[in-house]
Structures are given as structure tokens and as C-alpha cells.
PDB file of N, CA and C in Angstrom:
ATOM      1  N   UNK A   1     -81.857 -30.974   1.663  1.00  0.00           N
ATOM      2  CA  UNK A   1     -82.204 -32.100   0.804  1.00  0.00           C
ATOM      3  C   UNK A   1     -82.690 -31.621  -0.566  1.00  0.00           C
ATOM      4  N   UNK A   2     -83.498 -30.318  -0.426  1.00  0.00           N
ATOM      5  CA  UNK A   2     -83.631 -29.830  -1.927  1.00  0.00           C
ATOM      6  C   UNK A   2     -82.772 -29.440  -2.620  1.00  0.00           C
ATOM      7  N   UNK A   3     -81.693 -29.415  -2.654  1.00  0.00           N
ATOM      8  CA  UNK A   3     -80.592 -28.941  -3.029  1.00  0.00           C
ATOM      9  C   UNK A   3     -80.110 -29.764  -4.200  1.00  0.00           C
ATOM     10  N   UNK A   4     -79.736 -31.408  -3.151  1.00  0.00           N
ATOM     11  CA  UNK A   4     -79.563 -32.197  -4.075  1.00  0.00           C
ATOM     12  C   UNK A   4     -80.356 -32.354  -5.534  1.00  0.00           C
ATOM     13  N   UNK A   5     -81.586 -32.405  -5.181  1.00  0.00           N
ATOM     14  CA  UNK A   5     -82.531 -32.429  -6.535  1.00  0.00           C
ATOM     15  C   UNK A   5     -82.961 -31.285  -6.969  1.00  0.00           C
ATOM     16  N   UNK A   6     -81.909 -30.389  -7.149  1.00  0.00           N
ATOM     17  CA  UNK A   6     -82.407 -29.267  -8.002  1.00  0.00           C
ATOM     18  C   UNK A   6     -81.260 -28.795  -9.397  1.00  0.00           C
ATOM     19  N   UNK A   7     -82.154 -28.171  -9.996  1.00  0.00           N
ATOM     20  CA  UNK A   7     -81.754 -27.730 -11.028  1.00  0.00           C
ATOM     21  C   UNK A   7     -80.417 -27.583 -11.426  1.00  0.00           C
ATOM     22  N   UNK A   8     -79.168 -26.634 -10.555  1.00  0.00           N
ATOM     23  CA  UNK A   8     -77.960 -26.209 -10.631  1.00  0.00           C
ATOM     24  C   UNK A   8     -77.185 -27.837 -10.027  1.00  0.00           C
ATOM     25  N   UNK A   9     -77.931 -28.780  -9.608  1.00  0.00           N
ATOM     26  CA  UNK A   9     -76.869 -29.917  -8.919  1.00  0.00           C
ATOM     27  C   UNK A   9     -77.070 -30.494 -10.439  1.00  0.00           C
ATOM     28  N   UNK A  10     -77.975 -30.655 -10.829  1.00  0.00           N
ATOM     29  CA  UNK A  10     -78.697 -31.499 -12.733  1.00  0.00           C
ATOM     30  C   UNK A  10     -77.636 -31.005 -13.062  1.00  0.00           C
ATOM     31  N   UNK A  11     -77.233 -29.701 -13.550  1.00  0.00           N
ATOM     32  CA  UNK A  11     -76.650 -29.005 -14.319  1.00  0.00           C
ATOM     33  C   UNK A  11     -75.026 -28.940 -14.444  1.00  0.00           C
ATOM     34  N   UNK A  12     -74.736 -28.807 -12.907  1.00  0.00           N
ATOM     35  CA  UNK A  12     -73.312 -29.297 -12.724  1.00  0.00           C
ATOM     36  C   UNK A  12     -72.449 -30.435 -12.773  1.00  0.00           C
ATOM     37  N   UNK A  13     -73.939 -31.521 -12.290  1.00  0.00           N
ATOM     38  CA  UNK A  13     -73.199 -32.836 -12.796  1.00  0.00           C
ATOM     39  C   UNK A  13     -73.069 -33.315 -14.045  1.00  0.00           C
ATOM     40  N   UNK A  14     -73.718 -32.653 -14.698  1.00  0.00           N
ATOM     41  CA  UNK A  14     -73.437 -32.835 -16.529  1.00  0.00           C
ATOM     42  C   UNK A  14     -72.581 -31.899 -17.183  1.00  0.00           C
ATOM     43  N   UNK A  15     -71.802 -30.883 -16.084  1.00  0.00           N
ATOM     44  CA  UNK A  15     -71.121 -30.325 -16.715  1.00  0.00           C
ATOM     45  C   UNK A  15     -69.851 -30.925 -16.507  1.00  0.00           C
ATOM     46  N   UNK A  16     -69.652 -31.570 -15.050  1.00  0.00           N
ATOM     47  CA  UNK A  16     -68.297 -32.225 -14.563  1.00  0.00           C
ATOM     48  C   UNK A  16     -68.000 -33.607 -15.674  1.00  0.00           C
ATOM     49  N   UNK A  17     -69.432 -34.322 -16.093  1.00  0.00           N
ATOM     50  CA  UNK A  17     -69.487 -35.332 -16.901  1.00  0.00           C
ATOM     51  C   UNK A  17     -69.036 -34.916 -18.499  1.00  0.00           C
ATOM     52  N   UNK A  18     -69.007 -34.036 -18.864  1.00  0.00           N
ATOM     53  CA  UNK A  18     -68.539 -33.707 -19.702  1.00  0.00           C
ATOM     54  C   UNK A  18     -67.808 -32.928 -20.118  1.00  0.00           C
ATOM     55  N   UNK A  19     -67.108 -32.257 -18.370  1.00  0.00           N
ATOM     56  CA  UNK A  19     -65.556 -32.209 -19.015  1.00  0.00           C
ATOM     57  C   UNK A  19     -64.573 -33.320 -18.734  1.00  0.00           C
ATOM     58  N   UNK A  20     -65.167 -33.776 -17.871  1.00  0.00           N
ATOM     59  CA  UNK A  20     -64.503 -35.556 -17.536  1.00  0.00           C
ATOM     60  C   UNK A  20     -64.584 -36.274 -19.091  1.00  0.00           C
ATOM     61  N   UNK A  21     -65.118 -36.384 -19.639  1.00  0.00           N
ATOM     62  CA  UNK A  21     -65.244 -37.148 -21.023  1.00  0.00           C
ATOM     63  C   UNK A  21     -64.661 -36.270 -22.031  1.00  0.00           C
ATOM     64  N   UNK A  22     -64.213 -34.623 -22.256  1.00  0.00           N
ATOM     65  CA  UNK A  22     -63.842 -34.225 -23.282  1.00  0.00           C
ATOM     66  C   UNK A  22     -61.791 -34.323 -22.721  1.00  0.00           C
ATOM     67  N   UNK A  23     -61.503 -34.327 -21.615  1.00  0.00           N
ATOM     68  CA  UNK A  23     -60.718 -34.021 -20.948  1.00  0.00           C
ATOM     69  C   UNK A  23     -59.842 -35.551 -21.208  1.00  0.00           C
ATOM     70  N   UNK A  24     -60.823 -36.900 -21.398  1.00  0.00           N
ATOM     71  CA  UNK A  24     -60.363 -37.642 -21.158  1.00  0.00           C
ATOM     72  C   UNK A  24     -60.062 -38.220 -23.162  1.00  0.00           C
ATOM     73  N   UNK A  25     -60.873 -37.749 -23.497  1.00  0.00           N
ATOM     74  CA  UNK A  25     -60.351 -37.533 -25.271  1.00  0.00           C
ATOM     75  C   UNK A  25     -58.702 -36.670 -25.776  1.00  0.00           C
ATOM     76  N   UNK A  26     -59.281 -35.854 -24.928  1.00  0.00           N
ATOM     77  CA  UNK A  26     -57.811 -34.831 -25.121  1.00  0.00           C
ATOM     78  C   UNK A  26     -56.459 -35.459 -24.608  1.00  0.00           C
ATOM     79  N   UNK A  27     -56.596 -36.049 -23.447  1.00  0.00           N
ATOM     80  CA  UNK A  27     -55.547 -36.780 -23.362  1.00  0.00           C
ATOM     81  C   UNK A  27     -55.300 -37.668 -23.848  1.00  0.00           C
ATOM     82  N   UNK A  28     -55.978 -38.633 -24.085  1.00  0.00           N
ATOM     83  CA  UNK A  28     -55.816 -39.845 -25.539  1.00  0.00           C
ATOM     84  C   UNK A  28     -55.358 -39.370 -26.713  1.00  0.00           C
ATOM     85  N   UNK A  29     -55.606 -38.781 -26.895  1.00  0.00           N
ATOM     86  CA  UNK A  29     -54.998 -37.517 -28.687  1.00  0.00           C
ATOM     87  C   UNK A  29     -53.624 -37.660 -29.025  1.00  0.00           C
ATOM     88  N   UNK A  30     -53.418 -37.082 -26.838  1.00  0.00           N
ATOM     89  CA  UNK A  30     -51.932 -36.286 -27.030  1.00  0.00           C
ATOM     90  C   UNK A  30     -51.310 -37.164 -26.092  1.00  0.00           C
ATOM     91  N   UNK A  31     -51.673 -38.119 -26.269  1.00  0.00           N
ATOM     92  CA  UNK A  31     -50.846 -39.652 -25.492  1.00  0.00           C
ATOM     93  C   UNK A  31     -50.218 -39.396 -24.038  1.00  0.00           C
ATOM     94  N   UNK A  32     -51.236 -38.228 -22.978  1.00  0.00           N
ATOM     95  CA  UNK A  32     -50.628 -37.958 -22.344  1.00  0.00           C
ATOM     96  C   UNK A  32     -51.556 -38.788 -20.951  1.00  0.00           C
ATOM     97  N   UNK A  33     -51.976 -40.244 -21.202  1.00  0.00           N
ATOM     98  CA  UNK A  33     -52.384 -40.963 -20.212  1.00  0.00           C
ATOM     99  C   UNK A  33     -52.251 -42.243 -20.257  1.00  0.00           C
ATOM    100  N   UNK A  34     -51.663 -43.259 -19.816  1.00  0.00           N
ATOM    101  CA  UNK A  34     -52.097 -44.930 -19.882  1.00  0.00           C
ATOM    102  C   UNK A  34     -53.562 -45.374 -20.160  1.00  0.00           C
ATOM    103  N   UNK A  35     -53.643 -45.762 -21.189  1.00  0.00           N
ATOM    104  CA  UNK A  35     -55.183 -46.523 -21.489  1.00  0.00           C
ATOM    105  C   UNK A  35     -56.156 -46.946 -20.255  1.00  0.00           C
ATOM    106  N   UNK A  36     -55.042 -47.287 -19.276  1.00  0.00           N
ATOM    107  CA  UNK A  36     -56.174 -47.872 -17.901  1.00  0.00           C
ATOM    108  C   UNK A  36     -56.748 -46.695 -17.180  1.00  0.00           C
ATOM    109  N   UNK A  37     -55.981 -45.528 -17.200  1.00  0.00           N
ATOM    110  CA  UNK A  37     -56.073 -44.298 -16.651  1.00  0.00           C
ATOM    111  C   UNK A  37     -57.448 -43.656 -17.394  1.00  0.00           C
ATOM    112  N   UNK A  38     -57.177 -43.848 -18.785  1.00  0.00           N
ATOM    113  CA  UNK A  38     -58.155 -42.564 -19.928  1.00  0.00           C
ATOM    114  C   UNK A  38     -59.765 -43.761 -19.526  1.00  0.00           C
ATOM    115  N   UNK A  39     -59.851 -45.243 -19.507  1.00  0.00           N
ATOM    116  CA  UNK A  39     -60.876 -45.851 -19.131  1.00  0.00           C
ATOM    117  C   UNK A  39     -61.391 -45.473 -18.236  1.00  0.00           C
ATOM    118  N   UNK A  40     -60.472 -45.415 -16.869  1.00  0.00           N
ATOM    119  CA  UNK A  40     -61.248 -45.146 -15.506  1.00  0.00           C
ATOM    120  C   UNK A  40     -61.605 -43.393 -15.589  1.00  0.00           C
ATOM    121  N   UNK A  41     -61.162 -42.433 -16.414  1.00  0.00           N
ATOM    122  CA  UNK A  41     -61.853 -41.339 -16.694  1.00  0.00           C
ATOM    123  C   UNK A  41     -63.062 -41.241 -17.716  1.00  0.00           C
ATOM    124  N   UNK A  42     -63.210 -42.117 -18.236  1.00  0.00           N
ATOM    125  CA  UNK A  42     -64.529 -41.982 -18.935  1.00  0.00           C
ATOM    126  C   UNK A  42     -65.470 -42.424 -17.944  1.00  0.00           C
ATOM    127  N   UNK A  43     -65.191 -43.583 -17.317  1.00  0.00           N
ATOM    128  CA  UNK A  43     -66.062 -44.335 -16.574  1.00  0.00           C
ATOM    129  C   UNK A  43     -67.046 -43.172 -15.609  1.00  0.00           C
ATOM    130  N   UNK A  44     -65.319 -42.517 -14.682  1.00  0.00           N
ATOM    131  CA  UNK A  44     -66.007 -41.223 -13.915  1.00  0.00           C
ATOM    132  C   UNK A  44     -66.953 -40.851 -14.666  1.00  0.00           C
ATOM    133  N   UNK A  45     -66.636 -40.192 -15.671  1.00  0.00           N
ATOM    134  CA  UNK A  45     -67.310 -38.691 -16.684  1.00  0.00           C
ATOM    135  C   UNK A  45     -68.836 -39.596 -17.045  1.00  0.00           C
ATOM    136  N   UNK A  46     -68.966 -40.721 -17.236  1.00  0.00           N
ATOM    137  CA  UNK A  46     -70.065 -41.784 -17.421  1.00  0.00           C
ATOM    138  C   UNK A  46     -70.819 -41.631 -16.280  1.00  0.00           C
ATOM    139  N   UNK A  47     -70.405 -41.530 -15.142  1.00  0.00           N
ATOM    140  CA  UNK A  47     -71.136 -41.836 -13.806  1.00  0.00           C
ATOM    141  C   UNK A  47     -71.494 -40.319 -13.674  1.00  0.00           C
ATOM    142  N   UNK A  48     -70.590 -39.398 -13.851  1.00  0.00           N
ATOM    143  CA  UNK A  48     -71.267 -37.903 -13.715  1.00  0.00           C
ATOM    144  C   UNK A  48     -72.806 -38.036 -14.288  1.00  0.00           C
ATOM    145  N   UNK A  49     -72.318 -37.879 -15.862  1.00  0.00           N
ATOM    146  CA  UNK A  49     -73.623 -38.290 -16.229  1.00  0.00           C
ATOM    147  C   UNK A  49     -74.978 -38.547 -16.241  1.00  0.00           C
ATOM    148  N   UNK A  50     -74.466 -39.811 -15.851  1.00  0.00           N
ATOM    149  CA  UNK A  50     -75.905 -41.101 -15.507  1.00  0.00           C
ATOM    150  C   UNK A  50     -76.568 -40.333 -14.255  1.00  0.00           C
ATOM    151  N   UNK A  51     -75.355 -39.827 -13.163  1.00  0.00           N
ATOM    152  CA  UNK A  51     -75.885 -39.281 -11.856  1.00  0.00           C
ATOM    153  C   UNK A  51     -77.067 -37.601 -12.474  1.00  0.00           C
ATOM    154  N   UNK A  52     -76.524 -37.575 -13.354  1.00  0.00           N
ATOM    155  CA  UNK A  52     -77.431 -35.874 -13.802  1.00  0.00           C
ATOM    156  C   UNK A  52     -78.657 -36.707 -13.918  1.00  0.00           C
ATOM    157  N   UNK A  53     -78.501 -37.484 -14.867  1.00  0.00           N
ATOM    158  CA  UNK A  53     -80.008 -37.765 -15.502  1.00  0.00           C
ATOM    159  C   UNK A  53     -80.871 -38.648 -14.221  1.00  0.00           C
ATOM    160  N   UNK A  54     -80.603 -39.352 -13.217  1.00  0.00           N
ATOM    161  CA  UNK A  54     -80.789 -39.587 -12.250  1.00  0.00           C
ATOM    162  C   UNK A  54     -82.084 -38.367 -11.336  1.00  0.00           C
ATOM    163  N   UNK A  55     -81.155 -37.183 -11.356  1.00  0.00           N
ATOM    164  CA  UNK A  55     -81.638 -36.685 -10.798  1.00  0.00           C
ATOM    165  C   UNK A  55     -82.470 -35.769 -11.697  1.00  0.00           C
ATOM    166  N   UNK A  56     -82.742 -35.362 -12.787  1.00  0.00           N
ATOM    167  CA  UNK A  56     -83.563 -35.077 -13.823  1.00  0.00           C
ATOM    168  C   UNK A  56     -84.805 -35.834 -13.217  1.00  0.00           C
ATOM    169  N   UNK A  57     -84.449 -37.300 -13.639  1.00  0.00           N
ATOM    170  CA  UNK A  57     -85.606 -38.105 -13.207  1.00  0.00           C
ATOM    171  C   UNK A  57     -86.413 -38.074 -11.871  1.00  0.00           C
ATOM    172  N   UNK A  58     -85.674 -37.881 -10.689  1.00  0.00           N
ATOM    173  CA  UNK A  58     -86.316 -37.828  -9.591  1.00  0.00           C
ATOM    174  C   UNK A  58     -87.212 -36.669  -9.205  1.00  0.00           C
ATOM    175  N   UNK A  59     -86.306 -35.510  -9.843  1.00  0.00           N
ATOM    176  CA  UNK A  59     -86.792 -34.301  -9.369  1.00  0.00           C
ATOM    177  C   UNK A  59     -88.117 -34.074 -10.851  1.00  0.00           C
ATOM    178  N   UNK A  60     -88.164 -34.875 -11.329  1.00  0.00           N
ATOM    179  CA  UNK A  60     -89.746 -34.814 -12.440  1.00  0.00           C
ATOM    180  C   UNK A  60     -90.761 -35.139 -11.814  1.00  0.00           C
ATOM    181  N   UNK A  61     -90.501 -36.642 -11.353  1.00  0.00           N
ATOM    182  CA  UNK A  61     -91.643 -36.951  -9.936  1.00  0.00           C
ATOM    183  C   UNK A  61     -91.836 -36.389  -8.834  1.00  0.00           C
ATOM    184  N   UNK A  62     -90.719 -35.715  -8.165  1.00  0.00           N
ATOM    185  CA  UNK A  62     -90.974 -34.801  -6.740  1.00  0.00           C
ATOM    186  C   UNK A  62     -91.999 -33.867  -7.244  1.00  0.00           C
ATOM    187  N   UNK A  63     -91.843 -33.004  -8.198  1.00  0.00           N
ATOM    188  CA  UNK A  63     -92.349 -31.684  -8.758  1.00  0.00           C
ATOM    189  C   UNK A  63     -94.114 -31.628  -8.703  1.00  0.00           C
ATOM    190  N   UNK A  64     -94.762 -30.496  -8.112  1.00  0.00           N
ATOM    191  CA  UNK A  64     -95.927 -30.782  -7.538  1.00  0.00           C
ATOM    192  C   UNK A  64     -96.847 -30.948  -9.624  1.00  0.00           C
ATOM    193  N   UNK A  65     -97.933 -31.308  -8.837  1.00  0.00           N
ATOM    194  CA  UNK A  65     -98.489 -31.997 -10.319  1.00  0.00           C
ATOM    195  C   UNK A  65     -99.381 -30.952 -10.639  1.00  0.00           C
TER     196      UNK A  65
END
């Protein structure tokens, strides 16, 4: 369970979130996706994200005081 709220899970999910979001620019550029497609990849790369800072947040309050 500590796993989830640690440091390298923070870290990876903001890294997947932002190659999901640079990944999903690059293909818009080079017209190599349907608009509904490049949306539902930001959305992912959005939810990576939100899920990092999520756990930023939780694991601030777990952390002994």
C-alpha cells in the first residue's frame, strides 16, 4: 500500500501525463490522429496528471508530522 503513495508512483504518473499530452500535440501537428482520438488522449494525459497531484496530496497528510 506504500507504494502507491510514494514518491516514484507521484513521479511516474506525471511523467506518463506528460508524455500523453506532448505525444498527443505531436500528433495533431502532423495530422496523424482524428480529433476524437487526440481529445480522448489529452483527457488520458489530464487524468495521469490530476492522479499525480492526487497523490502528492495524500501522501503530504500520511507523512508523520
Amino acid at each position: 500500500m506504500e507504494l502507491l503513495w510514494s514518491r516514484e508512483t507521484m513521479i511516474g504518473l506525471a511523467l506518463l501525463g506528460g508524455a500523453s499530452s506532448l505525444a498527443a500535440m505531436w500528433m495533431q501537428r502532423s495530422g496523424r490522429a482524428a480529433p476524437a482520438r487526440l481529445k480522448l488522449l489529452n483527457r488520458v494525459a489530464y487524468a495521469f496528471m490530476l492522479a499525480s497531484v492526487a497523490v502528492f496530496i495524500v501522501a503530504g497528510f500520511r507523512a508523520p508530522a
